[in-house]
C-alpha atoms as a PDB file:
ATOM      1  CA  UNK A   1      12.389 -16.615  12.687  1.00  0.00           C
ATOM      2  CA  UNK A   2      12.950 -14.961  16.182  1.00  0.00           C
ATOM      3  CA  UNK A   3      10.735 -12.600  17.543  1.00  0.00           C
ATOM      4  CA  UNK A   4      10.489  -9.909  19.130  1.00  0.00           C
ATOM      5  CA  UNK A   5       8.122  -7.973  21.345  1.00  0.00           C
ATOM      6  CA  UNK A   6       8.171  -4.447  20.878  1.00  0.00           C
ATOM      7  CA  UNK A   7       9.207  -1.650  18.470  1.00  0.00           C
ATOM      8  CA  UNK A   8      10.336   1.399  18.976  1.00  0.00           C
ATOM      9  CA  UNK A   9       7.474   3.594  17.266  1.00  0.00           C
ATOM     10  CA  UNK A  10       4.451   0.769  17.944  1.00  0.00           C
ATOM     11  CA  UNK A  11       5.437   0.742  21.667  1.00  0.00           C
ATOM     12  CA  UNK A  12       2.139   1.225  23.095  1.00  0.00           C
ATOM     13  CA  UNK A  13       0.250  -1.309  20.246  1.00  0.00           C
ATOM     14  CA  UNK A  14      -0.715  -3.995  23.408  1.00  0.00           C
ATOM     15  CA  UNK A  15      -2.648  -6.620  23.131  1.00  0.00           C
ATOM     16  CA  UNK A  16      -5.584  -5.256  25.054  1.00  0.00           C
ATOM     17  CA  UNK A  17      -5.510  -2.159  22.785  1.00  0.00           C
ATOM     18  CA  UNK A  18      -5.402  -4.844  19.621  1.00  0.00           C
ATOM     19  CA  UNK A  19      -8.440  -6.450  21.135  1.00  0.00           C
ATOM     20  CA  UNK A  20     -10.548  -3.842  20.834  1.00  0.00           C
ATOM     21  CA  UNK A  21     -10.626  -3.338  16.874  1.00  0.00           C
ATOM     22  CA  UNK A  22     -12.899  -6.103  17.147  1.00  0.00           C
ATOM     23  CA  UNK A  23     -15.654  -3.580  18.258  1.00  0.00           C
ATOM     24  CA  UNK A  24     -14.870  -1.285  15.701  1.00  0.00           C
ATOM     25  CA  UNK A  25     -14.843  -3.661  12.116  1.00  0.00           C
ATOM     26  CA  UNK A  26     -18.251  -4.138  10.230  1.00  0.00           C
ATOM     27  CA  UNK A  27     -19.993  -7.431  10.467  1.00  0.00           C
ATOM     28  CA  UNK A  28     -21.055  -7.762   7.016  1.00  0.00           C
ATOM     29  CA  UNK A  29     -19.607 -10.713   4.631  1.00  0.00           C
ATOM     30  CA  UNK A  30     -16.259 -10.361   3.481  1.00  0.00           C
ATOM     31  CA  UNK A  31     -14.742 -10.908  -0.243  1.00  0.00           C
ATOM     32  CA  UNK A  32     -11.667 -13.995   0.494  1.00  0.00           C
ATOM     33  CA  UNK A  33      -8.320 -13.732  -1.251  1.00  0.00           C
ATOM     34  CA  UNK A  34      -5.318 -16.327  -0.773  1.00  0.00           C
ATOM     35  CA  UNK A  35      -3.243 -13.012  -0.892  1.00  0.00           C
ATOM     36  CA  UNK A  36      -3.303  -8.915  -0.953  1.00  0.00           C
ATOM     37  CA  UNK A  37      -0.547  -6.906  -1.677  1.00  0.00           C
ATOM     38  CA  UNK A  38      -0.779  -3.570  -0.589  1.00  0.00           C
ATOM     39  CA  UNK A  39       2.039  -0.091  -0.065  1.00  0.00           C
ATOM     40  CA  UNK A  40       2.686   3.199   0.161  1.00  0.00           C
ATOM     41  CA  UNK A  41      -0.027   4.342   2.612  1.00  0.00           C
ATOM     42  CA  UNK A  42       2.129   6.643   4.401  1.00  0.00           C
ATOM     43  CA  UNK A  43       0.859   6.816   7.756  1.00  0.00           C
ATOM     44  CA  UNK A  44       1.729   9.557   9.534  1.00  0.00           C
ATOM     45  CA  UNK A  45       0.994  12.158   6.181  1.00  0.00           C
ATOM     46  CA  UNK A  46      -2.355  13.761   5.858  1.00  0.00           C
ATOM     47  CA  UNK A  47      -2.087  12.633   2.597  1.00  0.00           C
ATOM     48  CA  UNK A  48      -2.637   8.901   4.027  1.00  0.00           C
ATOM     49  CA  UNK A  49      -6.205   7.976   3.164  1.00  0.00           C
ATOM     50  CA  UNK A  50      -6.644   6.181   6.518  1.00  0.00           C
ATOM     51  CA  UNK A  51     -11.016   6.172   5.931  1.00  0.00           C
ATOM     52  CA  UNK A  52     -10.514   4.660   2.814  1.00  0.00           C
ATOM     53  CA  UNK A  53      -8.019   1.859   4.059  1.00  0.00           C
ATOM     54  CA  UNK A  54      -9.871   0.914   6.836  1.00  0.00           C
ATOM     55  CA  UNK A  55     -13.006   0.586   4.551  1.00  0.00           C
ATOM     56  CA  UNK A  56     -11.115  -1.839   2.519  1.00  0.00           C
ATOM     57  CA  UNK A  57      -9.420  -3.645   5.515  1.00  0.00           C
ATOM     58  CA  UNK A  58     -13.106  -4.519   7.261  1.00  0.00           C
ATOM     59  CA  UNK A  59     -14.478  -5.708   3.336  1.00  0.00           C
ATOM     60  CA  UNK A  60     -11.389  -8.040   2.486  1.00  0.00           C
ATOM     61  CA  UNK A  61      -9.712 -11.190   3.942  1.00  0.00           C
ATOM     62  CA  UNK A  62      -6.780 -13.187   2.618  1.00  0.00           C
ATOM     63  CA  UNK A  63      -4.355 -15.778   3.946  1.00  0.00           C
ATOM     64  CA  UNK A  64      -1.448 -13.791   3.324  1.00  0.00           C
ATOM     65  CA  UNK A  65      -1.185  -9.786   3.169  1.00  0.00           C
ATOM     66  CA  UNK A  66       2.079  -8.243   2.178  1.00  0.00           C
ATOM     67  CA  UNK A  67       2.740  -4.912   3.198  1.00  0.00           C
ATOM     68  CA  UNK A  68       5.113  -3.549   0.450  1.00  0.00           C
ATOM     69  CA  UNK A  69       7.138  -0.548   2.012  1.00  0.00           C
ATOM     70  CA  UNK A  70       6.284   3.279   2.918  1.00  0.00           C
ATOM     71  CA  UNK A  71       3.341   1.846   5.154  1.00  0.00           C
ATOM     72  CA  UNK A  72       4.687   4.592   7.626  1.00  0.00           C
ATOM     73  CA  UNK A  73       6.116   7.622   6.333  1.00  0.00           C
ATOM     74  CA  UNK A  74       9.454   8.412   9.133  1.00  0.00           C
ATOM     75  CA  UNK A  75      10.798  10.935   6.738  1.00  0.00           C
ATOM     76  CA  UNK A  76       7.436  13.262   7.484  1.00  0.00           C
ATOM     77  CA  UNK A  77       7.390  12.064  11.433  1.00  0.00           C
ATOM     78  CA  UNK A  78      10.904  13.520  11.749  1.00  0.00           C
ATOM     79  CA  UNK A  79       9.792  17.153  10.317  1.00  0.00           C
ATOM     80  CA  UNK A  80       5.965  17.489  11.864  1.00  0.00           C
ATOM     81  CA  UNK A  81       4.477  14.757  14.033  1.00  0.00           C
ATOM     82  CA  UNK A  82       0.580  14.050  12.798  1.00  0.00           C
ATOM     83  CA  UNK A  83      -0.756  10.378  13.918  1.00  0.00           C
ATOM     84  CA  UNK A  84      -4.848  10.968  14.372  1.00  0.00           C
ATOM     85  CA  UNK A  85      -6.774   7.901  16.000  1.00  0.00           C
ATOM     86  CA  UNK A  86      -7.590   6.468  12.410  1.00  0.00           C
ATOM     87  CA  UNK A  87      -4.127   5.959  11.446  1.00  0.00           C
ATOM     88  CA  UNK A  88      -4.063   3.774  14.801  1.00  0.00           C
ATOM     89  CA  UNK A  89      -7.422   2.176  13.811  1.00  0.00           C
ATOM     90  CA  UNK A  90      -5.103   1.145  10.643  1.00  0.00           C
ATOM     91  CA  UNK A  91      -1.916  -0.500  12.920  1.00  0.00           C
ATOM     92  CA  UNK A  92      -4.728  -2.392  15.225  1.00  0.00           C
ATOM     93  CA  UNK A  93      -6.498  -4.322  11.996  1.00  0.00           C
ATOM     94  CA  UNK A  94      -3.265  -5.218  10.643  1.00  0.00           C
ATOM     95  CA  UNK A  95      -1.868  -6.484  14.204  1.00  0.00           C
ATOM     96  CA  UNK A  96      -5.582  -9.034  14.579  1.00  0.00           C
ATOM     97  CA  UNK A  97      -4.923 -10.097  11.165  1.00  0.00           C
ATOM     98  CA  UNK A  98      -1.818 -11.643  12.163  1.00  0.00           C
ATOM     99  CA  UNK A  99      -2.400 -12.783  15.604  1.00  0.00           C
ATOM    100  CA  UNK A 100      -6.025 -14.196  13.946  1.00  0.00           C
ATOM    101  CA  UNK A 101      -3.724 -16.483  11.730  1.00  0.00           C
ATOM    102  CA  UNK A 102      -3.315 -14.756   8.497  1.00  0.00           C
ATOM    103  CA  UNK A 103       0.473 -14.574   7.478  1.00  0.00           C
ATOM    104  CA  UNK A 104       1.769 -11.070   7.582  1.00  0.00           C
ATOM    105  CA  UNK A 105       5.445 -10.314   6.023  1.00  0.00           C
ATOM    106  CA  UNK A 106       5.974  -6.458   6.063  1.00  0.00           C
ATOM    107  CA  UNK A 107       9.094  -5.318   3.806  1.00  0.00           C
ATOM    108  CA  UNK A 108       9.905  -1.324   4.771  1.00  0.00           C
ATOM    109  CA  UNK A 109      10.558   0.924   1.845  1.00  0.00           C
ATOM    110  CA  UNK A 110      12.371   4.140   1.847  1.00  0.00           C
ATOM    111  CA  UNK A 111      10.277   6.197   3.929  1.00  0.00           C
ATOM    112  CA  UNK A 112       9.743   2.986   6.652  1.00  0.00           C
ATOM    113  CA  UNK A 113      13.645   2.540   6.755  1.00  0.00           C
ATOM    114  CA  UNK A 114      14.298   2.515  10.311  1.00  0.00           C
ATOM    115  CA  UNK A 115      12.489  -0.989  10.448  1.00  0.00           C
ATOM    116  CA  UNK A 116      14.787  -2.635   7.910  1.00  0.00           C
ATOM    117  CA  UNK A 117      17.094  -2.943  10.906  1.00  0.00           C
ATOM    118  CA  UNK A 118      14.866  -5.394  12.389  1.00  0.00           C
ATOM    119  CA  UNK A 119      14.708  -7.637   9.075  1.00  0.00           C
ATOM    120  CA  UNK A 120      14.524 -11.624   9.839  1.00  0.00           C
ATOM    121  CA  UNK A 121      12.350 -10.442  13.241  1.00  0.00           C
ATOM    122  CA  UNK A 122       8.865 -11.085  13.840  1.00  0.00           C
ATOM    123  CA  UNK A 123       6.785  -8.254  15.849  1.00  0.00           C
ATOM    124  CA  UNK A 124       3.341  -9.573  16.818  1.00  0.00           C
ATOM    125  CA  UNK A 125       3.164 -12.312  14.025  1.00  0.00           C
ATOM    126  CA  UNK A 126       4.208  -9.621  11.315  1.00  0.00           C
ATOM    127  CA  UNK A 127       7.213 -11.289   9.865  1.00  0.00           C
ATOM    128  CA  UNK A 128       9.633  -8.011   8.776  1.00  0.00           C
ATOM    129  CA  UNK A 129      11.609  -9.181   5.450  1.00  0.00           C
ATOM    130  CA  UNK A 130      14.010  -6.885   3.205  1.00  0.00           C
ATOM    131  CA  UNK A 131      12.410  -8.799   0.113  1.00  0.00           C
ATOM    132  CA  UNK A 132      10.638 -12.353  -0.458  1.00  0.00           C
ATOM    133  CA  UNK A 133       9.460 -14.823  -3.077  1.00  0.00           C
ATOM    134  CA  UNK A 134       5.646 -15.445  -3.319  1.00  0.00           C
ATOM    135  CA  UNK A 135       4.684 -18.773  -5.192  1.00  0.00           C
ATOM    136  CA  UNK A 136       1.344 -18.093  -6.498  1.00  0.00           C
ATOM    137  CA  UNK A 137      -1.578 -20.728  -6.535  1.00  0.00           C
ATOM    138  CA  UNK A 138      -0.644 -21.552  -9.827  1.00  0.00           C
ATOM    139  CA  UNK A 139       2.957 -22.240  -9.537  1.00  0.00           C
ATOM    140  CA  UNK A 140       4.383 -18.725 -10.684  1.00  0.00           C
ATOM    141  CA  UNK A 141       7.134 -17.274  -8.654  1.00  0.00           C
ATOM    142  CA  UNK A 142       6.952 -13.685  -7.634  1.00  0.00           C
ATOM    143  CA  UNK A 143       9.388 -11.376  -6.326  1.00  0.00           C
ATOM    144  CA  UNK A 144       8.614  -8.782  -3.648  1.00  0.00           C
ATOM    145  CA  UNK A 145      10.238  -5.835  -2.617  1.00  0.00           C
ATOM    146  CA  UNK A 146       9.225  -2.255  -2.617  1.00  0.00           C
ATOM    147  CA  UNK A 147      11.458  -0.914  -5.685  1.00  0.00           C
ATOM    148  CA  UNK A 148      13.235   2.082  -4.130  1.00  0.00           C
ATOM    149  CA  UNK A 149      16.444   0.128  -4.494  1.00  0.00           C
ATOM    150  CA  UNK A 150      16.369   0.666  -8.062  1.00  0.00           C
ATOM    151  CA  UNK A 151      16.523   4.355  -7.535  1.00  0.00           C
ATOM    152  CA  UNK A 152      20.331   4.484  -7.997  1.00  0.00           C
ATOM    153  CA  UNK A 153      20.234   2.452 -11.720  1.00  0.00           C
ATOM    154  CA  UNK A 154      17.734   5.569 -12.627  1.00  0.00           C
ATOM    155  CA  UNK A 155      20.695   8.035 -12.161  1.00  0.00           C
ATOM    156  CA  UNK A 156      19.025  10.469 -14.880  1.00  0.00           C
ATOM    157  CA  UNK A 157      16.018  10.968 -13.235  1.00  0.00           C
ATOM    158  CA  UNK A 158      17.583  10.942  -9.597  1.00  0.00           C
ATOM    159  CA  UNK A 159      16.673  15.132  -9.763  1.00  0.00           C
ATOM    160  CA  UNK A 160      13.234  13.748  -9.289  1.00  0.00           C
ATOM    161  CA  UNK A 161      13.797  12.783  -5.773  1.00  0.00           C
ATOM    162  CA  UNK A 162      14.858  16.014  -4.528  1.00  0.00           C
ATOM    163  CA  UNK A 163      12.952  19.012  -6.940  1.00  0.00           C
ATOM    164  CA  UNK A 164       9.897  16.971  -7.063  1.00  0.00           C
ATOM    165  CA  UNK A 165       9.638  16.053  -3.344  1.00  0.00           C
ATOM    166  CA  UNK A 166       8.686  19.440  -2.667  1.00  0.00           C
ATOM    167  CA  UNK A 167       6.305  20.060  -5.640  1.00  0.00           C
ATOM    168  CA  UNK A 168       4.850  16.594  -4.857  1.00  0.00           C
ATOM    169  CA  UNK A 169       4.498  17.380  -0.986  1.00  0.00           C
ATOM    170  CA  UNK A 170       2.459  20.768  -2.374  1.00  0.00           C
ATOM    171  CA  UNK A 171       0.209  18.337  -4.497  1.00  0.00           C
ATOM    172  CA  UNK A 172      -0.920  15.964  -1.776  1.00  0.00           C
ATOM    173  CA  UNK A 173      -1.734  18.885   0.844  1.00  0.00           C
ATOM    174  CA  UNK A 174      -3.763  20.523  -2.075  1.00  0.00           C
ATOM    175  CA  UNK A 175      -4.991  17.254  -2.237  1.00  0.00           C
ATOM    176  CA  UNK A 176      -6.346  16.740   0.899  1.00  0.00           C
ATOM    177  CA  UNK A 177      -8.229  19.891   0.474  1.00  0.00           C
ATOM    178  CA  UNK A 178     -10.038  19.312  -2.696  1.00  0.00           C
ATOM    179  CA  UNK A 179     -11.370  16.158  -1.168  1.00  0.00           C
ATOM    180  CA  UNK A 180     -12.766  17.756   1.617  1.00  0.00           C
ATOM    181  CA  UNK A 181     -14.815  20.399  -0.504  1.00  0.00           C
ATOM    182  CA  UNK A 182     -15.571  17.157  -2.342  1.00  0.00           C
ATOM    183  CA  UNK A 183     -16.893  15.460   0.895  1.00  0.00           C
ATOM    184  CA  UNK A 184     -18.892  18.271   1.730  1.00  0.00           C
ATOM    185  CA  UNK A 185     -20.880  18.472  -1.092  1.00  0.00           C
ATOM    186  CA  UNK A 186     -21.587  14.748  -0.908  1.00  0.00           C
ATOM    187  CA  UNK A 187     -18.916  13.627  -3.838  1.00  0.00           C
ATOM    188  CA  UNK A 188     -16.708  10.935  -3.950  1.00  0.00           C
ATOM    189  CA  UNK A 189     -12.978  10.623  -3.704  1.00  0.00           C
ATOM    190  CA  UNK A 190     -10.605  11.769  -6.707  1.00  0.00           C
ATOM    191  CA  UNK A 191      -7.162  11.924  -6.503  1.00  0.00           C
ATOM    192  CA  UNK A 192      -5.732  15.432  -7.912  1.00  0.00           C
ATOM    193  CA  UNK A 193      -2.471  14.403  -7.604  1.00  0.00           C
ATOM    194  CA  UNK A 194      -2.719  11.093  -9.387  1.00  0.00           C
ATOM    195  CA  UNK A 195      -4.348  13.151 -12.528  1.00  0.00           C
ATOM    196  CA  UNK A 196      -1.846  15.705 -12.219  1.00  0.00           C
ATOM    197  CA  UNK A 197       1.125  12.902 -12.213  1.00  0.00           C
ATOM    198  CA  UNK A 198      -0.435  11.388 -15.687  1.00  0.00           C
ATOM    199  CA  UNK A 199      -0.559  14.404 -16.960  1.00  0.00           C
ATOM    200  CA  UNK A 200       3.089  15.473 -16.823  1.00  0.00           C
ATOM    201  CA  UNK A 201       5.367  14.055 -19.482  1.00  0.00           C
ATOM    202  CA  UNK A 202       8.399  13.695 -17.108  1.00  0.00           C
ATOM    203  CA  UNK A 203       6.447  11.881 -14.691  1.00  0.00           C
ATOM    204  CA  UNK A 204       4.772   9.183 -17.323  1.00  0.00           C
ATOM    205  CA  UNK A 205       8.279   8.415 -18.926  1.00  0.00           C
ATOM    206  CA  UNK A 206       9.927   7.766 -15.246  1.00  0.00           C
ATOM    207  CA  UNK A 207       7.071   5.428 -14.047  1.00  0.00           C
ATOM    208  CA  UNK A 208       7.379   3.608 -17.487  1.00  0.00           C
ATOM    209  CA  UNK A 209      11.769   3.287 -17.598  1.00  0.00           C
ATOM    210  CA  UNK A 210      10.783   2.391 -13.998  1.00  0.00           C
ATOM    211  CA  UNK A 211       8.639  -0.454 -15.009  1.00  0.00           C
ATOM    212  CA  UNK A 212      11.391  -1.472 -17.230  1.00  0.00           C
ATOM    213  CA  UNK A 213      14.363  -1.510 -14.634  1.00  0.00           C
ATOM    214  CA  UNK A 214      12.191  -3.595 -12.131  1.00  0.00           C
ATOM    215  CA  UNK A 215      10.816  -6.060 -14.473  1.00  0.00           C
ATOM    216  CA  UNK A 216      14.771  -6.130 -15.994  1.00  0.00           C
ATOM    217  CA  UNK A 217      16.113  -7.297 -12.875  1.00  0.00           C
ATOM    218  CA  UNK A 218      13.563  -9.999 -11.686  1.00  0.00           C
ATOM    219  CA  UNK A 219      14.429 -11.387 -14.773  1.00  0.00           C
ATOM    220  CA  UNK A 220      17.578 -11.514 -14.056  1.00  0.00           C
ATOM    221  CA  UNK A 221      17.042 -13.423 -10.586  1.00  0.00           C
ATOM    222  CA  UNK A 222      15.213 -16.100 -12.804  1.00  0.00           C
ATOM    223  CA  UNK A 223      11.473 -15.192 -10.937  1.00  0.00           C
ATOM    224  CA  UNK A 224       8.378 -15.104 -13.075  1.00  0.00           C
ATOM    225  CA  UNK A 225       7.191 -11.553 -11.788  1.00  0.00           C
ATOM    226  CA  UNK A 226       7.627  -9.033  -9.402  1.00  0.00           C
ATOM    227  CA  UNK A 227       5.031  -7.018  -7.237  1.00  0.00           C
ATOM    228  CA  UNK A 228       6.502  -3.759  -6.059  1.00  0.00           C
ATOM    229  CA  UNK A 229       5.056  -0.235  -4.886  1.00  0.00           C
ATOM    230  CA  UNK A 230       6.849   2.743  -4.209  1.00  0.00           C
ATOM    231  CA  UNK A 231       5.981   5.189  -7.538  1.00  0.00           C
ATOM    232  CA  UNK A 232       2.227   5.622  -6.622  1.00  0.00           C
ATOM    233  CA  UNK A 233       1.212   3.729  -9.741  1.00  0.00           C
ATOM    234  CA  UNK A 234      -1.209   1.126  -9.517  1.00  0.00           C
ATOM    235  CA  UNK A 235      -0.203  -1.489 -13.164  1.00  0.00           C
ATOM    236  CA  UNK A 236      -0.465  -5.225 -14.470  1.00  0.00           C
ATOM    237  CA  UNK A 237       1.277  -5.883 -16.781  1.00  0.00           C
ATOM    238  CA  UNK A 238       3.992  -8.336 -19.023  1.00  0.00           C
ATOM    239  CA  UNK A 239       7.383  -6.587 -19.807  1.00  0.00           C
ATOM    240  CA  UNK A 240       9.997  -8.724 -21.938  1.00  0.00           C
ATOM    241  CA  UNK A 241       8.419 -12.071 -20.630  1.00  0.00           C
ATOM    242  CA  UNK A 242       8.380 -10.848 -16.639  1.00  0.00           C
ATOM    243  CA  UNK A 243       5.199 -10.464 -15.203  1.00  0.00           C
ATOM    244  CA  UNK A 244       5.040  -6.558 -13.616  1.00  0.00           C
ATOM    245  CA  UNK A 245       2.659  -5.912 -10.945  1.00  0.00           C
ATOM    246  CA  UNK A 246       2.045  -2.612  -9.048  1.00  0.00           C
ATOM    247  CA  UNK A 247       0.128  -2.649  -6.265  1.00  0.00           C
ATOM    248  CA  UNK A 248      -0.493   1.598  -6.234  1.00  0.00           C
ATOM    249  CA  UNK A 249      -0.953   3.516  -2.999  1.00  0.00           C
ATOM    250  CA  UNK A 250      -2.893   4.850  -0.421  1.00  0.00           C
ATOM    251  CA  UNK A 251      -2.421   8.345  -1.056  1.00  0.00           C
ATOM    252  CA  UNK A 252      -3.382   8.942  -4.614  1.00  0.00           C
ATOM    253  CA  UNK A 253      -5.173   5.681  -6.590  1.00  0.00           C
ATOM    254  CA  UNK A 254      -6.014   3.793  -2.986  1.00  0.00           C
ATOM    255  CA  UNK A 255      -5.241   0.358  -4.892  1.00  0.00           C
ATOM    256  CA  UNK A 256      -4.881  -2.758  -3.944  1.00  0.00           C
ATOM    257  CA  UNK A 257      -3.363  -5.879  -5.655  1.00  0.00           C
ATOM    258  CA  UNK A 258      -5.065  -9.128  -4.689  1.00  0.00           C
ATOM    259  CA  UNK A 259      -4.367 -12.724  -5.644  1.00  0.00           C
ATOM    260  CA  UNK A 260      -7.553 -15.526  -6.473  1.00  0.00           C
ATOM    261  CA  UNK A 261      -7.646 -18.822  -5.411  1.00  0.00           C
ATOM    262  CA  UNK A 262      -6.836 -19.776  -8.691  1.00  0.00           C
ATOM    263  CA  UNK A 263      -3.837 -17.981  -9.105  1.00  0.00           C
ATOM    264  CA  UNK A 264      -5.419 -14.953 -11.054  1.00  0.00           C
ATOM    265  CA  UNK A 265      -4.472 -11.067 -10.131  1.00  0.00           C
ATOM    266  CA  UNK A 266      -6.356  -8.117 -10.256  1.00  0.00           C
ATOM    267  CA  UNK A 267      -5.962  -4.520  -8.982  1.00  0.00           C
ATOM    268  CA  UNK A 268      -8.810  -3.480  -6.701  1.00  0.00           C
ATOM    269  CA  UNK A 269      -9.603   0.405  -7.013  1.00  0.00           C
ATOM    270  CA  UNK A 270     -11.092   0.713  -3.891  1.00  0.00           C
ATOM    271  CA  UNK A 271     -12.111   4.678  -4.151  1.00  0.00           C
ATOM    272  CA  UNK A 272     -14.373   3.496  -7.366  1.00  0.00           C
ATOM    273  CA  UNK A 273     -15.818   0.640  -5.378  1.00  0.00           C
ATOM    274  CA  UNK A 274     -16.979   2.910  -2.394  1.00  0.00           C
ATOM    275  CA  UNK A 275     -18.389   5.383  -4.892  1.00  0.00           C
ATOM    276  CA  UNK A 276     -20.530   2.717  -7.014  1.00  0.00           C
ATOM    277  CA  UNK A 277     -21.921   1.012  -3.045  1.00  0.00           C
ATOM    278  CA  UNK A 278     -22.974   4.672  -2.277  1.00  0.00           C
ATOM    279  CA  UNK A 279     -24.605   5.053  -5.447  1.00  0.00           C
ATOM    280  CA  UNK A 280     -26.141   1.652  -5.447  1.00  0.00           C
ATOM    281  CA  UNK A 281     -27.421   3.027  -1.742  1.00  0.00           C
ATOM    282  CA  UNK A 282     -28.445   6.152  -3.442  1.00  0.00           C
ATOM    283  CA  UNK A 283     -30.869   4.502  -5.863  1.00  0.00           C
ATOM    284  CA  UNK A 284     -31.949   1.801  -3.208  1.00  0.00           C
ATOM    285  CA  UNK A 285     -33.461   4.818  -1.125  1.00  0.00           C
ATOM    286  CA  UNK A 286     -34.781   6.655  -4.515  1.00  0.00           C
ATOM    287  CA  UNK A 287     -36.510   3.720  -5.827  1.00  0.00           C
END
């Protein structure tokens, strides 16, 4: 794979700069996975739960991490330009994973487009892939690819894309402010949005003929499953004999889709698992 050794919009990521998110990541023991999927964090947004991310990213190692599309949102960066230090905190841990020796493929989605032109490249040890094939530990073939190429075989629910990108823009800014009433009276994360997407009847039946389409066509390329992102929806599950995982978001759920030594999956919800440590800590200092 040839390499390269800049990008356009990670320009100023140098080495030294890299170096220096040793200093910032916790020192504590962390939980080993041969691989983490993860998508959809949407740097750039202040929807992107950057505090949350890098939580997870200093608690969690892995021999491979796939970053399954939308990990930079270029479709808000064109309209408003918001990048606060944290969302550079994110870029730097990802960068020492790969130049520590952990495999990193990154496959843009829809929002991350303007790095598909760069697929079969390596930046920085990140290999950049349009899609790839992920044998698990025991023997099962995965697909990955971030699923917004299915878009187009959903043509009755295409309206979605354009009336709900607005309403769904509205959600995640009212979002962002619910959670910081919720910070300041000492309360943990919850994801209005998410609630609000489950709630809607629309919304559950495109996520589940979504579910469908994707599992329907890694059948059809003779895979065993397919781990995807791109409709906020953390899921694991079996659909007509194809194994469908979601690894969720950044924005809403804050999910995570890891892969044991032993082949097993499991979705991490990494919101609930900061809330139960700072209840744990709570009861620790009450006791």
């Amino acid at each position: 794979m040839n390499a390269i050794t800049r990008l356009p919009f990670l320009a100023d990521m140098e080495e030294g700069v890299i170096d220096r998110v040793e200093t910032l990541e916790r020192t504590g023991k962390r939980r080993r996975y041969r691989t983490i999927w993860i998508s959809d964090i949407h740097l750039g947004t202040r929807g992107c739960n950057a505090k949350l991310l890098i939580d997870f990213l200093d608690s969690v190692d892995s021999e491979t991490m796939y970053l399954v599309g939308d990990i930079i949102d270029g479709w808000r960066l064109k309209r408003r330009f918001y990048w606060p230090a944290a969302h550079n905190d994110v870029v730097w841990r990802v960068m020492k994973r790969a130049k520590r020796g952990t495999r990193v493929v990154y496959i843009p989605g829809n929002h991350d487009e303007m790095f598909r032109q760069f697929t079969g490249l390596s930046f920085g040890g990140v290999e950049i892939r349009r899609r790839a094939v992920h044998e698990t530990a025991d023997g099962r073939k995965l697909l990955v690819l971030h699923g917004d190429e299915f878009d187009t075989i959903m043509l009755a629910h295409r309206w979605l894309a354009f009336v709900g990108d607005a309403a769904y823009s509205l959600l995640m800014r009212l979002n962002v402010v619910v959670n910081a009433v919720r910070q300041r009276m000492g309360l943990p994360y919850w994801s209005l949005s998410k609630m609000a997407k489950h709630k809607v009847k629309n919304a559950v039946e495109f996520i589940s003929r979504f579910e469908e389409v994707v599992a329907h066509q890694a059948a059809a390329r003779g895979v065993d499953g397919v781990v995807c992102g791109h409709i906020h929806n953390a899921e694991m599950r079996e659909i007509g004999g194809v194994q469908y995982y979601n690894d969720g978001d950044w924005v809403e759920g804050c999910t995570a889709l890891v892969e044991h030594f032993d082949g097993r999956m499991e979705v991490l919800h990494w919101a609930d698992e900061v809330a139960a440590r700072a209840s744990a800590a709570q009861a620790r200092l009450a006791a």
